[in-house]
N, C-alpha and C. Protein backbone atom coordinates (compact mmCIF):
# COMPACT_ATOMS: atom_id res chain seq x y z
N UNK A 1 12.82 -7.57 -28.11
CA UNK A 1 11.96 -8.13 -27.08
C UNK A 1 10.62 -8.50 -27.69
N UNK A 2 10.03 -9.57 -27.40
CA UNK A 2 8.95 -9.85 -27.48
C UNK A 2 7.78 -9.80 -27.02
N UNK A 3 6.63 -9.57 -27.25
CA UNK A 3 5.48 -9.44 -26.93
C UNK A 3 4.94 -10.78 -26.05
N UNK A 4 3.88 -10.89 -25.09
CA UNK A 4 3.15 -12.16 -25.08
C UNK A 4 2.61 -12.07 -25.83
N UNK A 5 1.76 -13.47 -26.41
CA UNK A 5 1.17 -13.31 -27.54
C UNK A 5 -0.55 -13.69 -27.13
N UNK A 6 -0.42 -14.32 -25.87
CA UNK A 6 -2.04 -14.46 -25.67
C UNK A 6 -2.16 -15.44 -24.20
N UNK A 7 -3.62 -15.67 -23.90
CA UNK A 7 -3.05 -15.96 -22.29
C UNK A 7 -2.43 -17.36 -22.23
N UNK A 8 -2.36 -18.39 -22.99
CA UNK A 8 -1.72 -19.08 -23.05
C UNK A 8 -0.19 -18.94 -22.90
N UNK A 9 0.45 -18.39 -23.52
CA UNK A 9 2.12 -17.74 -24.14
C UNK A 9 2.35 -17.09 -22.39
N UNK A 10 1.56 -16.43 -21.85
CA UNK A 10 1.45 -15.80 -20.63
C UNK A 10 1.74 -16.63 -19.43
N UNK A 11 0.39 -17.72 -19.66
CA UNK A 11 0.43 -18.27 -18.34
C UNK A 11 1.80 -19.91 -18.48
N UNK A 12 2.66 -19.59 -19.47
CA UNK A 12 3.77 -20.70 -19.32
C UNK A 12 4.27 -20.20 -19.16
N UNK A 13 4.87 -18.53 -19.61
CA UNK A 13 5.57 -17.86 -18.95
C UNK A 13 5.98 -17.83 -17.58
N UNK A 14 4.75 -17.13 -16.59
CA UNK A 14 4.59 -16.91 -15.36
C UNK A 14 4.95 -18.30 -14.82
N UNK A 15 4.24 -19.59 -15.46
CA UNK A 15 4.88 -21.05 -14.25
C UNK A 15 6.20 -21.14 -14.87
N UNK A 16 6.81 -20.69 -15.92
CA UNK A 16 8.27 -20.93 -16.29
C UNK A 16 9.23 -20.31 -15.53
N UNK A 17 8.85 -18.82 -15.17
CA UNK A 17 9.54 -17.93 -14.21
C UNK A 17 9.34 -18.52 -12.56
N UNK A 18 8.32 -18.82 -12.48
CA UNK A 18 7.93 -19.69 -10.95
C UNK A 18 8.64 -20.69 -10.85
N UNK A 19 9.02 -21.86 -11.73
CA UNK A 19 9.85 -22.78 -11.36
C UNK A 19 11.53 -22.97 -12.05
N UNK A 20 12.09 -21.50 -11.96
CA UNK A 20 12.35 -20.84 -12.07
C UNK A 20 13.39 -19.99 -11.53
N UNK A 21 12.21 -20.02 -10.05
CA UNK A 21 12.19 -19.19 -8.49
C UNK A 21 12.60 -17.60 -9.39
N UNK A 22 12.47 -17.05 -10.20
CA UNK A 22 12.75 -15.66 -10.48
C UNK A 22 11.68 -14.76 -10.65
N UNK A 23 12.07 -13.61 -10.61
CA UNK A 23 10.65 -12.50 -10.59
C UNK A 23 10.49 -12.78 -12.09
N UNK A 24 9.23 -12.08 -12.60
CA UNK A 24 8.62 -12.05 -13.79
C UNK A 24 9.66 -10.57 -14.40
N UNK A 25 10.18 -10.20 -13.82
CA UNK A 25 10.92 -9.15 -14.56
C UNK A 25 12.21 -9.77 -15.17
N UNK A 26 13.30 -10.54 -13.93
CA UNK A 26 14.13 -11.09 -14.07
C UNK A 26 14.16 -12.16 -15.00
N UNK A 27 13.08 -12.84 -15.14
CA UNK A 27 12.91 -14.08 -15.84
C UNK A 27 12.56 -13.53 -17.50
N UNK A 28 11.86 -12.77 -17.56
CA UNK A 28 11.01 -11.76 -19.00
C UNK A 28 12.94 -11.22 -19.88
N UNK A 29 13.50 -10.55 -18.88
CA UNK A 29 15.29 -10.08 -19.47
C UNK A 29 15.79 -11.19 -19.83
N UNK A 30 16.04 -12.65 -19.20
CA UNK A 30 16.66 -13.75 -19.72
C UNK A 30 15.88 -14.22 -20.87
N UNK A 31 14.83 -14.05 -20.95
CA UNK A 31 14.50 -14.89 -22.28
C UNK A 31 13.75 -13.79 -23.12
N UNK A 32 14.08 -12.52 -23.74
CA UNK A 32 13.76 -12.08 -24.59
C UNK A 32 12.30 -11.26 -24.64
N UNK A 33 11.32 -11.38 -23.16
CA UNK A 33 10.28 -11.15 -23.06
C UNK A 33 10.12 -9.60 -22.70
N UNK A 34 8.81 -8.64 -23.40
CA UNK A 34 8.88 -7.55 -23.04
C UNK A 34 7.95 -8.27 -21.68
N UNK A 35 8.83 -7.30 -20.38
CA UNK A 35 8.57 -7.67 -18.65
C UNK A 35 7.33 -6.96 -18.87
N UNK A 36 6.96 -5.53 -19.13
CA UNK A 36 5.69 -5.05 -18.85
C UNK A 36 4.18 -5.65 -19.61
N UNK A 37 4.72 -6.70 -20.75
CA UNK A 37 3.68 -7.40 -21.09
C UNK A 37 3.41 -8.44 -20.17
N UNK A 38 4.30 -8.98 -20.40
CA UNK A 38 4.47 -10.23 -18.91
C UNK A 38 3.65 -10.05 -17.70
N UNK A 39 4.36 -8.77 -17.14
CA UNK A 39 3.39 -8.71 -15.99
C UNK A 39 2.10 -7.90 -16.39
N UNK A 40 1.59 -7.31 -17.34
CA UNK A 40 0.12 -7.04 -17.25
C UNK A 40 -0.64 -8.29 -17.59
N UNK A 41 -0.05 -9.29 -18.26
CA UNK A 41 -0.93 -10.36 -18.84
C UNK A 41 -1.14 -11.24 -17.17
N UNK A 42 -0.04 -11.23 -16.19
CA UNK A 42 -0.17 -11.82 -14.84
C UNK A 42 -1.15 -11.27 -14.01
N UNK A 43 -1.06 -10.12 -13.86
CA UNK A 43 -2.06 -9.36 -13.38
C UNK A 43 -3.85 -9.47 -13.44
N UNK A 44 -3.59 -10.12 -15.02
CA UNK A 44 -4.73 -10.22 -15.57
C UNK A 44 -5.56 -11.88 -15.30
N UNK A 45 -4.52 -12.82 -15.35
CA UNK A 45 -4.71 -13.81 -15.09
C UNK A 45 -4.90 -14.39 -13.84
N UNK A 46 -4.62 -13.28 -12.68
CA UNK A 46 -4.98 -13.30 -11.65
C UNK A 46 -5.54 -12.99 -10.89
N UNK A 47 -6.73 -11.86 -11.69
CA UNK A 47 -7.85 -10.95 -11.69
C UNK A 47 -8.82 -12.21 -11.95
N UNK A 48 -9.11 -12.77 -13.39
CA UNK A 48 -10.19 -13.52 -13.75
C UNK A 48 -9.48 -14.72 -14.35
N UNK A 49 -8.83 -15.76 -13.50
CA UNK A 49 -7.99 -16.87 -14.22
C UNK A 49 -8.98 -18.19 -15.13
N UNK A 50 -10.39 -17.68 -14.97
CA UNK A 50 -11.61 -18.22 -15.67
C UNK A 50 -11.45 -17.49 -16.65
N UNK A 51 -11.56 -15.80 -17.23
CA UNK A 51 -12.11 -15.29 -18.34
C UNK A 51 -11.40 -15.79 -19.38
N UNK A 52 -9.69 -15.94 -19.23
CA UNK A 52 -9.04 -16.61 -20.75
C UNK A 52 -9.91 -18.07 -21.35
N UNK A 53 -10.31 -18.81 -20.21
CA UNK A 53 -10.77 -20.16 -20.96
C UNK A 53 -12.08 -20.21 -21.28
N UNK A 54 -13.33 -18.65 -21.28
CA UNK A 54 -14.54 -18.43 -21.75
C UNK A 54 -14.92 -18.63 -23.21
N UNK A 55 -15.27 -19.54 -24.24
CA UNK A 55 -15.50 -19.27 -25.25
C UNK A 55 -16.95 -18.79 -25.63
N UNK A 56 -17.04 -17.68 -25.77
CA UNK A 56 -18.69 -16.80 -25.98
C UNK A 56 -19.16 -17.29 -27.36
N UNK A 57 -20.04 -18.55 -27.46
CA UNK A 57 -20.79 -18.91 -28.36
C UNK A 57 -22.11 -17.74 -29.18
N UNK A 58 -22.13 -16.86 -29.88
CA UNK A 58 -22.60 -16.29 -30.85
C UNK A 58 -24.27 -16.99 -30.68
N UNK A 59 -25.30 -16.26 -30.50
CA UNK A 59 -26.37 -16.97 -30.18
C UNK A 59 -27.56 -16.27 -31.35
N UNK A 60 -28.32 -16.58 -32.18
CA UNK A 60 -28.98 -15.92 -32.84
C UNK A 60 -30.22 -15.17 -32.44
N UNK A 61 -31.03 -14.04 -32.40
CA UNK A 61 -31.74 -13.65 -31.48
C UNK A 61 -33.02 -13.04 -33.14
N UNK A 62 -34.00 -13.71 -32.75
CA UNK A 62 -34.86 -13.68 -33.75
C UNK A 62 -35.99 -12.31 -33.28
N UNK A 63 -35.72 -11.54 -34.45
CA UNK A 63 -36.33 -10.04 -34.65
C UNK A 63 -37.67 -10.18 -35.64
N UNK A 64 -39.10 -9.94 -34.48
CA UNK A 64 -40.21 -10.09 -35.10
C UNK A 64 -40.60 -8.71 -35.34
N UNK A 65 -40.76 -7.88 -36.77
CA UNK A 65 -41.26 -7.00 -37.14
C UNK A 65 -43.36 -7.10 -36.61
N UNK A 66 -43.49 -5.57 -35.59
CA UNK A 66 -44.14 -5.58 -35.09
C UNK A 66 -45.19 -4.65 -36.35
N UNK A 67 -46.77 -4.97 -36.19
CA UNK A 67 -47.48 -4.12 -37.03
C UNK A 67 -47.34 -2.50 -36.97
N UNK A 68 -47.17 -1.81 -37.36
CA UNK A 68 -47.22 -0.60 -37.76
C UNK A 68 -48.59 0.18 -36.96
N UNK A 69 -48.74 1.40 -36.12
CA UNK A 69 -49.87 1.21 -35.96
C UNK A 69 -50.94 2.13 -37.04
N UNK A 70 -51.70 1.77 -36.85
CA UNK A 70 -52.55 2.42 -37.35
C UNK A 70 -53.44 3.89 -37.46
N UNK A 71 -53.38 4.76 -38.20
CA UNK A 71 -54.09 5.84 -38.36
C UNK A 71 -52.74 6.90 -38.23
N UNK A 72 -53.03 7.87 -38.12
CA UNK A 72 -51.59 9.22 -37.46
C UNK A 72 -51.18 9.24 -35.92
N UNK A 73 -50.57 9.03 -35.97
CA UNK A 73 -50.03 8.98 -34.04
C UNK A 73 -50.67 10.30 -33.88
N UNK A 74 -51.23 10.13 -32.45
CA UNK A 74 -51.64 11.29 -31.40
C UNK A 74 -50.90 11.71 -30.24
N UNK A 75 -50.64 13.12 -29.57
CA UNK A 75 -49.67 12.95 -28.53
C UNK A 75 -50.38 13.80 -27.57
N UNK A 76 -50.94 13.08 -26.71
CA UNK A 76 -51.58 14.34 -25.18
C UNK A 76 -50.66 14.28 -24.21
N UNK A 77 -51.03 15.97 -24.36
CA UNK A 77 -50.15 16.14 -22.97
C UNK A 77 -51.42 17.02 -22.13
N UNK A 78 -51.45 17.01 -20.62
CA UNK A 78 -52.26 17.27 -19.94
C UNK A 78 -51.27 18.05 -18.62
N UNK A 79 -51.86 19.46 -18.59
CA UNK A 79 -51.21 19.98 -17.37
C UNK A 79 -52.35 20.66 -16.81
N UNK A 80 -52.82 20.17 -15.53
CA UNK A 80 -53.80 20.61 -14.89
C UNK A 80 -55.24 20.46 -15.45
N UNK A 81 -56.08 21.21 -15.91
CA UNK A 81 -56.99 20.99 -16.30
C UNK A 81 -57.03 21.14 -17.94
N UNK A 82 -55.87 21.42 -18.45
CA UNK A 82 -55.56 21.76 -19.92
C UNK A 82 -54.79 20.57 -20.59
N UNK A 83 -55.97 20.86 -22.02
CA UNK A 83 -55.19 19.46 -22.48
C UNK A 83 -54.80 19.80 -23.76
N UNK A 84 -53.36 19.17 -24.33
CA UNK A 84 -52.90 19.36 -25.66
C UNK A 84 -53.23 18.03 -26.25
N UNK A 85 -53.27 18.11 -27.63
CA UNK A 85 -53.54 16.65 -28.47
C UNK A 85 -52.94 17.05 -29.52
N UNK A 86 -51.72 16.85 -29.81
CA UNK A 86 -51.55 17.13 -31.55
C UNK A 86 -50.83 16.14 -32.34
N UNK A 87 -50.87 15.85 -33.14
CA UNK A 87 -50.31 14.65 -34.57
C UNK A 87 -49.08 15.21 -34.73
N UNK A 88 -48.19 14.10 -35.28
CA UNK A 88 -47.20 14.15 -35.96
C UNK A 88 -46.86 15.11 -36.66
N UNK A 89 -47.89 15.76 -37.50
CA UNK A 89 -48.04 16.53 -38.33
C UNK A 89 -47.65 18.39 -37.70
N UNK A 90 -48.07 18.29 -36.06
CA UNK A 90 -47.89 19.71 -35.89
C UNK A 90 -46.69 20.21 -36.04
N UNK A 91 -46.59 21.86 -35.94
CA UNK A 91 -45.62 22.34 -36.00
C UNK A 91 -45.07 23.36 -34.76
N UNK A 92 -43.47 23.08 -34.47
CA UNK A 92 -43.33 23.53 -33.09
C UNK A 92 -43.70 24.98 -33.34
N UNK A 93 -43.60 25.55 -33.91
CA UNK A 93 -43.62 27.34 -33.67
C UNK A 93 -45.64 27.05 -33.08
N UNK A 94 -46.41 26.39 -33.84
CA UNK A 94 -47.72 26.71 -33.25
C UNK A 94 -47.93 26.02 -31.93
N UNK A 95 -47.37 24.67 -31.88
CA UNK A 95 -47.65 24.52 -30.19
C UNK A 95 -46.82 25.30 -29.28
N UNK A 96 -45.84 26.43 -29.03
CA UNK A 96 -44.77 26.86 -28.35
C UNK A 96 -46.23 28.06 -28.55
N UNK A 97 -46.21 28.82 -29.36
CA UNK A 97 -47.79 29.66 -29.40
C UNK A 97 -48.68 29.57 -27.99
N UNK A 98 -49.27 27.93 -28.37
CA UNK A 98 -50.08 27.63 -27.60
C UNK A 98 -49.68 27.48 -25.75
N UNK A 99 -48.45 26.76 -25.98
CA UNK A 99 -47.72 26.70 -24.93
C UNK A 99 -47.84 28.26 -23.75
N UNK A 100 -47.60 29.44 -24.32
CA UNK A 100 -47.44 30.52 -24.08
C UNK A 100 -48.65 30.94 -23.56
N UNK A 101 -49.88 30.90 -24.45
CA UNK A 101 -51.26 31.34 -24.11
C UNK A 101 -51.69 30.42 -22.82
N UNK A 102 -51.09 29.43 -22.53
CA UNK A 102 -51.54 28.30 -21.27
C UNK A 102 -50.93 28.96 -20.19
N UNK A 103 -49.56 29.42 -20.66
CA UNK A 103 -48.79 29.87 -19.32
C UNK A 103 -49.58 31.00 -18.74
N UNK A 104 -50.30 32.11 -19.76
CA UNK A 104 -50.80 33.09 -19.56
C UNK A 104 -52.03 33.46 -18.46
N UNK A 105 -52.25 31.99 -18.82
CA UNK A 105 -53.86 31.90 -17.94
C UNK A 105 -53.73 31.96 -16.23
């Protein structure tokens, strides 16, 4: 048995079995066709009988490298009247520290 091979191979199938007058099962056994390809490719073609004839043209999308910023990143965080500020550079064990002494208050 054979496969369909694409929605073309499919959709002559399905009008071959239609004029025909036979089911897509009956018609798929006489001529060699695996039926459960047959009918998922029908199914499909009768879901979106536009998507087989979509050709998605490849579009180029131009990537501008943005400046870098400048100096060491800073990061505030503010809860209530308390404020954190620390660089890139900190380290979690000392803000989790600090974290703790805030909760304390």
């Amino acid at each position: 048995m054979r496969k369909i091979e694409g929605a073309r191979d499919a959709s002559a199938c399905v009008k071959a079995a239609r004029v025909a007058g036979l089911s897509l099962g009956a018609w798929a056994r006489r001529h060699g066709v695996d039926g459960r390809s047959l009918h998922a490719w029908s199914v499909n073609l009768t879901r979106s009988p536009s998507a087989t004839d979509i050709v998605v043209k490849p579009r180029l999308i131009e990537l501008v490298p943005t400046a870098a910023p400048r100096g060491p990143a800073r990061y505030v965080v503010r809860v209530g009247d308390a404020v954190i500020e620390v660089g890139d550079d900190f380290q979690d064990e000392t803000l989790a520290r600090v974290v703790r002494v805030l909760r304390a208050c």
